[in-house]
Each structure stands twice: as C-alpha cells, then as structure tokens.
PDB file of N, CA and C in Angstrom:
ATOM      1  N   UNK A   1      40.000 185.182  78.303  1.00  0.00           N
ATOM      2  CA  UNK A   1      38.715 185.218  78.979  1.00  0.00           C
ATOM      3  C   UNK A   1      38.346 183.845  79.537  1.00  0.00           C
ATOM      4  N   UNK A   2      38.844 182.689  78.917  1.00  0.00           N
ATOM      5  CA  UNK A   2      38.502 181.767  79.240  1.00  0.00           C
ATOM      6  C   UNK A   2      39.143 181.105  80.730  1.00  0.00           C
ATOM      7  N   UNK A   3      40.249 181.834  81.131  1.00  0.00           N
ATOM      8  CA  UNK A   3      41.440 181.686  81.865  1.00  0.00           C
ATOM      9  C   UNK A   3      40.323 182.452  83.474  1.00  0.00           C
ATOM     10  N   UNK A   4      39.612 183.090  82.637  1.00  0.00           N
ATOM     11  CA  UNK A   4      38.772 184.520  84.074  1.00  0.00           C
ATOM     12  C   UNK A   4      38.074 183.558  84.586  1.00  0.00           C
ATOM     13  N   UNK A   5      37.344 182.893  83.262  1.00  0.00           N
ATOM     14  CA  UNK A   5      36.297 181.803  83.864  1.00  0.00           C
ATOM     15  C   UNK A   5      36.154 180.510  84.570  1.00  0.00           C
ATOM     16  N   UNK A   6      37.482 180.006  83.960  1.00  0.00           N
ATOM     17  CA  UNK A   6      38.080 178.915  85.071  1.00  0.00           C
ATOM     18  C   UNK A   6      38.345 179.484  85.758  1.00  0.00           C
ATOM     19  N   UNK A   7      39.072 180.644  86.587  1.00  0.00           N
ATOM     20  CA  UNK A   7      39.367 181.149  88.157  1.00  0.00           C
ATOM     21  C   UNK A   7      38.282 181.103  88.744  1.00  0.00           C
ATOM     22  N   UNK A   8      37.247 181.898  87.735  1.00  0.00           N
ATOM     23  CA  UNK A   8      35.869 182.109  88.517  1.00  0.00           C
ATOM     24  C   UNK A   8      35.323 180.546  88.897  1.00  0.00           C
ATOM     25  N   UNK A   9      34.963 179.667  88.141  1.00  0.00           N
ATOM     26  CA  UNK A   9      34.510 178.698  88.502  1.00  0.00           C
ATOM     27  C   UNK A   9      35.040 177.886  89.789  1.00  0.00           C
ATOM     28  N   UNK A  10      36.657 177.847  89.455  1.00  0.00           N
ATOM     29  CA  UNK A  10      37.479 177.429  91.072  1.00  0.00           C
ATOM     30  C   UNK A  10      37.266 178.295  92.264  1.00  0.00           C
ATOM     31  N   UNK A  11      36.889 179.804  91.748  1.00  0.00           N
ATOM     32  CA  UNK A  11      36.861 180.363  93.272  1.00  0.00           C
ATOM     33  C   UNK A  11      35.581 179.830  94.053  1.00  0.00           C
ATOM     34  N   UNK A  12      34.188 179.976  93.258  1.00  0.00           N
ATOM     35  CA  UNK A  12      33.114 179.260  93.717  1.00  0.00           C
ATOM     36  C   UNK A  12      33.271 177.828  94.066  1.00  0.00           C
ATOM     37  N   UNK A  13      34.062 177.363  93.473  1.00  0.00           N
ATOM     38  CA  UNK A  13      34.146 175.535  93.964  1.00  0.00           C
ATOM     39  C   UNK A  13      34.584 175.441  95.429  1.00  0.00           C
ATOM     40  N   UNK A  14      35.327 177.006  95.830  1.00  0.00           N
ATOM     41  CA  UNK A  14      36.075 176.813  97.159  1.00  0.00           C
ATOM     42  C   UNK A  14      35.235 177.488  97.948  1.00  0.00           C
ATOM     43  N   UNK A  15      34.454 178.472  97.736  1.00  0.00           N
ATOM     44  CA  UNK A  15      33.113 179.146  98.135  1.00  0.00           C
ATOM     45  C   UNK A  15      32.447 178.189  99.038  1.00  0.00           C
ATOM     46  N   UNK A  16      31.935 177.109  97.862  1.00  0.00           N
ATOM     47  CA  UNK A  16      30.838 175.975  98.445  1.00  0.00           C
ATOM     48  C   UNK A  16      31.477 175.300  98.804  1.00  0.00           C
ATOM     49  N   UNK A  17      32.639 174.881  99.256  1.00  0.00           N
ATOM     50  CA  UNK A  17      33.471 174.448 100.650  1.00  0.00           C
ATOM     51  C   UNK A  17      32.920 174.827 101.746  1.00  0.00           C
ATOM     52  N   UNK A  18      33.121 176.016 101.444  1.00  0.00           N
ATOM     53  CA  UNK A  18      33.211 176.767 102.845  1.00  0.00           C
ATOM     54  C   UNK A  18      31.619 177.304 103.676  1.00  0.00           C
ATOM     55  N   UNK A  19      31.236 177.265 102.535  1.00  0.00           N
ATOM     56  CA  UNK A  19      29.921 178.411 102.782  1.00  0.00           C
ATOM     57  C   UNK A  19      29.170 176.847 103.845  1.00  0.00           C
ATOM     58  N   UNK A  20      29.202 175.529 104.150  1.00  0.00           N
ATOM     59  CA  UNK A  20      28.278 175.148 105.593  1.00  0.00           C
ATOM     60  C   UNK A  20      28.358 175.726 106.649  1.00  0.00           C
ATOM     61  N   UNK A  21      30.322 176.055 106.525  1.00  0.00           N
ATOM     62  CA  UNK A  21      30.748 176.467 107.813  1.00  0.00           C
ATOM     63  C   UNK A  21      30.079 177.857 108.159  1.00  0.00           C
ATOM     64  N   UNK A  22      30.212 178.650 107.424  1.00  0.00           N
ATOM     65  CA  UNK A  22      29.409 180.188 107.426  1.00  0.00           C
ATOM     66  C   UNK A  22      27.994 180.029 107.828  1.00  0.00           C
ATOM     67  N   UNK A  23      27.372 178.975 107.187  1.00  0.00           N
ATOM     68  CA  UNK A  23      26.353 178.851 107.222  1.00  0.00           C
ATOM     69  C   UNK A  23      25.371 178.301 108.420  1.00  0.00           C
ATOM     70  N   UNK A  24      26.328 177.525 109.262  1.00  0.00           N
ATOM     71  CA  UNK A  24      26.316 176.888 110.517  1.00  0.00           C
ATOM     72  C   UNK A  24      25.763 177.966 111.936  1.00  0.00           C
ATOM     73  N   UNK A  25      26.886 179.297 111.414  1.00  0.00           N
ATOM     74  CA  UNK A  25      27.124 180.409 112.204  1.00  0.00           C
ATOM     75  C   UNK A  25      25.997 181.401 111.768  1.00  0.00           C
ATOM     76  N   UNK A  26      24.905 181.211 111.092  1.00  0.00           N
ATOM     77  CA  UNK A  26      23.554 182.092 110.105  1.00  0.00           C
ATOM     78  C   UNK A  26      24.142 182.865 109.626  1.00  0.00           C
ATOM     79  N   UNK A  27      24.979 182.822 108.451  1.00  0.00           N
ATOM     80  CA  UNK A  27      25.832 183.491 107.838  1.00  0.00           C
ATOM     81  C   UNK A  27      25.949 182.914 106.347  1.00  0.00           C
ATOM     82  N   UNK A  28      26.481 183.579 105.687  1.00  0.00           N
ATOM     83  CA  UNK A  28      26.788 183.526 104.301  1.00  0.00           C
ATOM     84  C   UNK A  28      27.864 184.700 103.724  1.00  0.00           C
ATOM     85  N   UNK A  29      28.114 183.902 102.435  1.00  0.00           N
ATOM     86  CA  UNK A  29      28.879 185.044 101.522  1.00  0.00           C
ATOM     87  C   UNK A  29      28.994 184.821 100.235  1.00  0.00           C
ATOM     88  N   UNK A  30      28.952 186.052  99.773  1.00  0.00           N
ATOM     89  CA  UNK A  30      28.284 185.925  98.085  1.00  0.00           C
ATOM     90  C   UNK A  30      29.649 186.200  97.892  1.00  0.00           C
ATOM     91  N   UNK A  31      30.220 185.591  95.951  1.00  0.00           N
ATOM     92  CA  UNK A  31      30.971 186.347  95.252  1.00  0.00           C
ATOM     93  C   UNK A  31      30.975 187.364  94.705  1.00  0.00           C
ATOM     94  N   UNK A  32      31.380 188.572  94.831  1.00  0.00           N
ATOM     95  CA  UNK A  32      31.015 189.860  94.169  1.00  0.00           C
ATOM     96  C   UNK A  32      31.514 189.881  92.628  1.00  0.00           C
ATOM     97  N   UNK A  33      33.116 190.030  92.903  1.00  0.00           N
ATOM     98  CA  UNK A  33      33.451 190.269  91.724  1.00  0.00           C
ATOM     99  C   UNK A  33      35.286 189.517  91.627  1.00  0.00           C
ATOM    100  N   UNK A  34      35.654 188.873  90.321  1.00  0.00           N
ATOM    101  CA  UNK A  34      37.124 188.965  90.502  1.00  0.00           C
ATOM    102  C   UNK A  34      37.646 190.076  89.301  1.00  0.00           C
ATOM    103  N   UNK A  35      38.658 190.992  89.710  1.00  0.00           N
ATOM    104  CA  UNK A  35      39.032 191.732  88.983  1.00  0.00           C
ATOM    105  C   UNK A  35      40.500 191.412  88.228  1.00  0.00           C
ATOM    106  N   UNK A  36      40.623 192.143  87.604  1.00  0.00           N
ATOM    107  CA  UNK A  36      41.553 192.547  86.224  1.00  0.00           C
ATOM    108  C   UNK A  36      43.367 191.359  86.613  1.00  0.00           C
ATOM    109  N   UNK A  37      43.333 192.308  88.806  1.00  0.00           N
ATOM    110  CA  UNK A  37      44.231 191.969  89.325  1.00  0.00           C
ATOM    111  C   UNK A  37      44.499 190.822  90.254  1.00  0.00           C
ATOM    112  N   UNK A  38      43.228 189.937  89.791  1.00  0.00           N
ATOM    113  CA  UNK A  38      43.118 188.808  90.478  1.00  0.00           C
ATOM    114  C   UNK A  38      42.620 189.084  91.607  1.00  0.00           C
ATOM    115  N   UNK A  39      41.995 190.100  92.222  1.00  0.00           N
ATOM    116  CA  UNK A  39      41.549 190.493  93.762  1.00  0.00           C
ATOM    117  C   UNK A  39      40.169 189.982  93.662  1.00  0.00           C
ATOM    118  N   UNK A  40      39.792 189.048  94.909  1.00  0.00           N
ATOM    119  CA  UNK A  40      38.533 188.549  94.469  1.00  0.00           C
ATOM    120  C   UNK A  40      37.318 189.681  96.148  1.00  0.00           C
ATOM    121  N   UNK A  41      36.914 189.648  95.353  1.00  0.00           N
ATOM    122  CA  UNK A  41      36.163 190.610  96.467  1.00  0.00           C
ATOM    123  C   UNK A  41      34.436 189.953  96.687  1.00  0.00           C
ATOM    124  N   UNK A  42      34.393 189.871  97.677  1.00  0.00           N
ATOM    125  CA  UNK A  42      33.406 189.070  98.624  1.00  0.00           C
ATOM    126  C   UNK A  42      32.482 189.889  99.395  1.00  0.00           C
ATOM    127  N   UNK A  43      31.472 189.448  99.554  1.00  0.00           N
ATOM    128  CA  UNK A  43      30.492 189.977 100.710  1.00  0.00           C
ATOM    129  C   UNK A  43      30.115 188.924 101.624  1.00  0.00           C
ATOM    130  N   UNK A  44      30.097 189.225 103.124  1.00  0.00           N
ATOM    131  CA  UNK A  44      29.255 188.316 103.967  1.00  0.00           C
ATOM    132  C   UNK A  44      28.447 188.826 104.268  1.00  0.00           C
ATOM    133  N   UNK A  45      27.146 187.709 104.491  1.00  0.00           N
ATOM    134  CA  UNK A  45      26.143 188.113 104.757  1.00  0.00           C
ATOM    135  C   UNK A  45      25.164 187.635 105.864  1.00  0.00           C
ATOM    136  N   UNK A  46      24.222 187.813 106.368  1.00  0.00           N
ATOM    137  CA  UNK A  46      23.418 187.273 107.469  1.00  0.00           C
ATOM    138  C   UNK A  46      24.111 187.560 108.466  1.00  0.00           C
ATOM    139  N   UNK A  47      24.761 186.504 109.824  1.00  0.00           N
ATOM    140  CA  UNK A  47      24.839 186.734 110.828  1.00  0.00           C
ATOM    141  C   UNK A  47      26.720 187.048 110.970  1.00  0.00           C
ATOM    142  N   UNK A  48      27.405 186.724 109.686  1.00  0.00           N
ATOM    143  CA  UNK A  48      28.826 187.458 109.133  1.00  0.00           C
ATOM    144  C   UNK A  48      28.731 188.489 109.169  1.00  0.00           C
ATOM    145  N   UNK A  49      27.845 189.362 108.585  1.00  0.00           N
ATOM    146  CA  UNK A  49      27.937 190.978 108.071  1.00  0.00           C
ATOM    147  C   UNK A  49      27.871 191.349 109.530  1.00  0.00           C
ATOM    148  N   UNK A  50      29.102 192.441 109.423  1.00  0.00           N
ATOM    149  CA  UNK A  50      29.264 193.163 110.779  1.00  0.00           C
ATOM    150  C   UNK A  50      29.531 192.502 111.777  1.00  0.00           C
ATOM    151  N   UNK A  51      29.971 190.945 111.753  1.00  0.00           N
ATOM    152  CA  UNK A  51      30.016 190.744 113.109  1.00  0.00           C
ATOM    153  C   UNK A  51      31.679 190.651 113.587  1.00  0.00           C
ATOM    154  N   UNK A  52      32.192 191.073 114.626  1.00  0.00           N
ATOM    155  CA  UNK A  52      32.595 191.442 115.181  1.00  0.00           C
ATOM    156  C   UNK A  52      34.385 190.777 114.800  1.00  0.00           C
ATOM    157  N   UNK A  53      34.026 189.404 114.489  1.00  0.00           N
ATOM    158  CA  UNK A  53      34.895 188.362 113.901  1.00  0.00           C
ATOM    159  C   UNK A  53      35.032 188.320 112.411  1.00  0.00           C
ATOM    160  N   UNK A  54      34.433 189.002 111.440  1.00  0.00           N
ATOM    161  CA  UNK A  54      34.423 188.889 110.021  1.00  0.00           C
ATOM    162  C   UNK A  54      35.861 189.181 109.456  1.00  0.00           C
ATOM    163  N   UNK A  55      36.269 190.049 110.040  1.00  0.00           N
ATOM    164  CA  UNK A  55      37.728 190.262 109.290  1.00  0.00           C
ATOM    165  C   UNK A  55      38.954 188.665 109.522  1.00  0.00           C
ATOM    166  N   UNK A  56      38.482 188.555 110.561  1.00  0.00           N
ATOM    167  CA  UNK A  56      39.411 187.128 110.911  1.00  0.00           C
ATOM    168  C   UNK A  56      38.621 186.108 110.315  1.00  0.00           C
ATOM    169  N   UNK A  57      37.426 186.029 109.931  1.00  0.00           N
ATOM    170  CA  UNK A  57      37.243 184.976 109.049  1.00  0.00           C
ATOM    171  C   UNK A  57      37.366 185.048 107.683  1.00  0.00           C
ATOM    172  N   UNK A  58      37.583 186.397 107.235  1.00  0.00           N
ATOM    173  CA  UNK A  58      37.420 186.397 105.640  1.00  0.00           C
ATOM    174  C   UNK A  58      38.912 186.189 105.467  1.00  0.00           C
ATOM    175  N   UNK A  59      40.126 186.234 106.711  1.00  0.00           N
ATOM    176  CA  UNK A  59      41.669 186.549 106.278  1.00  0.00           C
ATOM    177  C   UNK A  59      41.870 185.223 106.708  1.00  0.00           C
ATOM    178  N   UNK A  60      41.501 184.285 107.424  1.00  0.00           N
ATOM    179  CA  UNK A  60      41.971 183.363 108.258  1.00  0.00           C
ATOM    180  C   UNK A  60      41.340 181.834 107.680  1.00  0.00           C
ATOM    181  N   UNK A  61      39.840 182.310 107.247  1.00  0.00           N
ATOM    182  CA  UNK A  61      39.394 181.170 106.502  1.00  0.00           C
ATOM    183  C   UNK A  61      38.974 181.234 105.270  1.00  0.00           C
ATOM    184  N   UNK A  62      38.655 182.608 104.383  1.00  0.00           N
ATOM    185  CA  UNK A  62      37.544 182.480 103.396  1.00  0.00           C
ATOM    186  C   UNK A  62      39.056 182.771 102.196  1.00  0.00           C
ATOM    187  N   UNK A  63      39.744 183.457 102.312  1.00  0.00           N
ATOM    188  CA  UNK A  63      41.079 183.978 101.779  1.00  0.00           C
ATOM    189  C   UNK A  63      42.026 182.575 101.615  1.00  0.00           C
ATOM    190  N   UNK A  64      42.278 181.936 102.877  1.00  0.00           N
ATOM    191  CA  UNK A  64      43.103 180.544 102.807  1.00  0.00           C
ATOM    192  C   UNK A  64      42.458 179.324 101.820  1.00  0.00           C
ATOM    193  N   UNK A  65      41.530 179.575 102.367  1.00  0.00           N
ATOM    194  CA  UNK A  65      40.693 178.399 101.690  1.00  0.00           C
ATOM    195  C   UNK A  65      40.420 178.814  99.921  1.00  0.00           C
ATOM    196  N   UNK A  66      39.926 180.114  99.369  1.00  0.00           N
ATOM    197  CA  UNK A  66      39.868 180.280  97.913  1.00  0.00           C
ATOM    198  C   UNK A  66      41.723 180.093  97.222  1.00  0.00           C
ATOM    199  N   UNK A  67      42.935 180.765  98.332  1.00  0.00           N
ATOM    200  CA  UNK A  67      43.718 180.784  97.858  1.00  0.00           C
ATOM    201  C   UNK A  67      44.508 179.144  97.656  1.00  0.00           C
ATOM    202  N   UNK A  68      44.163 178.310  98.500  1.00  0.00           N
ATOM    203  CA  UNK A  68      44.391 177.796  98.177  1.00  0.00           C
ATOM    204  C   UNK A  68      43.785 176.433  96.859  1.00  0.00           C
ATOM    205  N   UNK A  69      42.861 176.705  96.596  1.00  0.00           N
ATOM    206  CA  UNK A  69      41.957 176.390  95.670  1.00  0.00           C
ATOM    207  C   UNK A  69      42.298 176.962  94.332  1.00  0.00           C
ATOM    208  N   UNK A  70      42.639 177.938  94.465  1.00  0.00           N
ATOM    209  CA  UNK A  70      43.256 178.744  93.316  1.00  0.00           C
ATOM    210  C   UNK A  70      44.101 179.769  93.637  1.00  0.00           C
ATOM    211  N   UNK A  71      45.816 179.142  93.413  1.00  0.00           N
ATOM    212  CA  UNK A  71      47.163 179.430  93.981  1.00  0.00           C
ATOM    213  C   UNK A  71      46.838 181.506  93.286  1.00  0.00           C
ATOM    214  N   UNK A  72      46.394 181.219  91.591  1.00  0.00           N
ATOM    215  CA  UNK A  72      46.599 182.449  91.361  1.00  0.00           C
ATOM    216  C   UNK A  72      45.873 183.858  91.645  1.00  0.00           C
ATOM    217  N   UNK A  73      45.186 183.710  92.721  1.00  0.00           N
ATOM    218  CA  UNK A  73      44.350 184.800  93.407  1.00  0.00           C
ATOM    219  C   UNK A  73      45.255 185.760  94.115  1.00  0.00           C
ATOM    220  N   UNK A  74      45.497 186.798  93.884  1.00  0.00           N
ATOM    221  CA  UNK A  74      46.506 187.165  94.509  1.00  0.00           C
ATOM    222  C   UNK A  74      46.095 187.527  96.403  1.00  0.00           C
ATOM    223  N   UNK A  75      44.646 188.016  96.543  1.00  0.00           N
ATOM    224  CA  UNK A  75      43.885 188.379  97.826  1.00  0.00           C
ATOM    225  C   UNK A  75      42.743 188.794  97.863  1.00  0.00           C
ATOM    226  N   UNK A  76      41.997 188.345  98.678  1.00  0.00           N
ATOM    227  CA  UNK A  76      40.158 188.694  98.725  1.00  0.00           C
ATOM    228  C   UNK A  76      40.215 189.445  99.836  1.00  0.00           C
ATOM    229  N   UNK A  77      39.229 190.126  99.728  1.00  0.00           N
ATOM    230  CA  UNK A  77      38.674 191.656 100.375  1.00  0.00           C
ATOM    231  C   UNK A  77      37.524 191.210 100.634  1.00  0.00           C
ATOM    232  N   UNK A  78      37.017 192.717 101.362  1.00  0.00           N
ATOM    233  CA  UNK A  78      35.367 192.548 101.381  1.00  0.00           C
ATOM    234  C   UNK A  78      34.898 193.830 100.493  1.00  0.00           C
ATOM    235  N   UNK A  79      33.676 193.515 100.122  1.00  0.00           N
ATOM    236  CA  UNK A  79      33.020 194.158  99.147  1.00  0.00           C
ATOM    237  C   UNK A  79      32.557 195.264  99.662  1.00  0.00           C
TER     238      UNK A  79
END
C-alpha cells in the first residue's frame, strides 16, 4: 500500500507540472483514480473537457509527462 501511495504522490507531482500549461488554455485536470493495474485515469476540465484537442493532449502531453515521472504507470485514460 505504501508502494500505491508513492505512485500516487509522483503522479500528482507530474500533474502540477503540467496543470499551468492546461491552465493557460482555461483548463484543468483532476486525478480520478490509479487502479489495481497501474491505469491512472484522469479528468479534464474547464476549457479541456470536450475540446476538440483533448485526446491529443491527454496522449501527447498529460500521459508522457506522468509516464515519465513515474516509469511504472502502465497508461492514463480519461475518466
């Protein structure tokens, strides 16, 4: 359990990396949940949700950036 909580803590450390850039664009994204299989699943929100580009930012920046922050994530989704 303690192993969940350090992931968790690194995935947020890479979160608040990222989240000016989101934030720049009136956007955001919460952590939902990391599961059993390492899948970390995400929500964007504000001017992210639905927009038109979200899939290329959650695969291109929000995914690169947690994975590489924490090698053992296996892939983030959206919530």
């Amino acid at each position: 359990m303690t192993e969940l909580k350090s992931i968790k803590e690194r995935v947020l450390k890479a979160l608040d990396r990222i989240r000016p850039y989101l934030q720049s664009d009136g956007g955001d994204i919460d952590l939902v949940e990391i599961n059993d299989d390492l899948e970390v699943k995400v929500r964007l929100t504000g001017a992210c949700h639905g927009c038109p580009y979200s899939m290329q930012t959650l695969k291109a920046g929000v995914e690169q950036a947690i994975m590489k922050e924490v090698p053992e994530i296996k892939r983030v989704v959206s919530a």
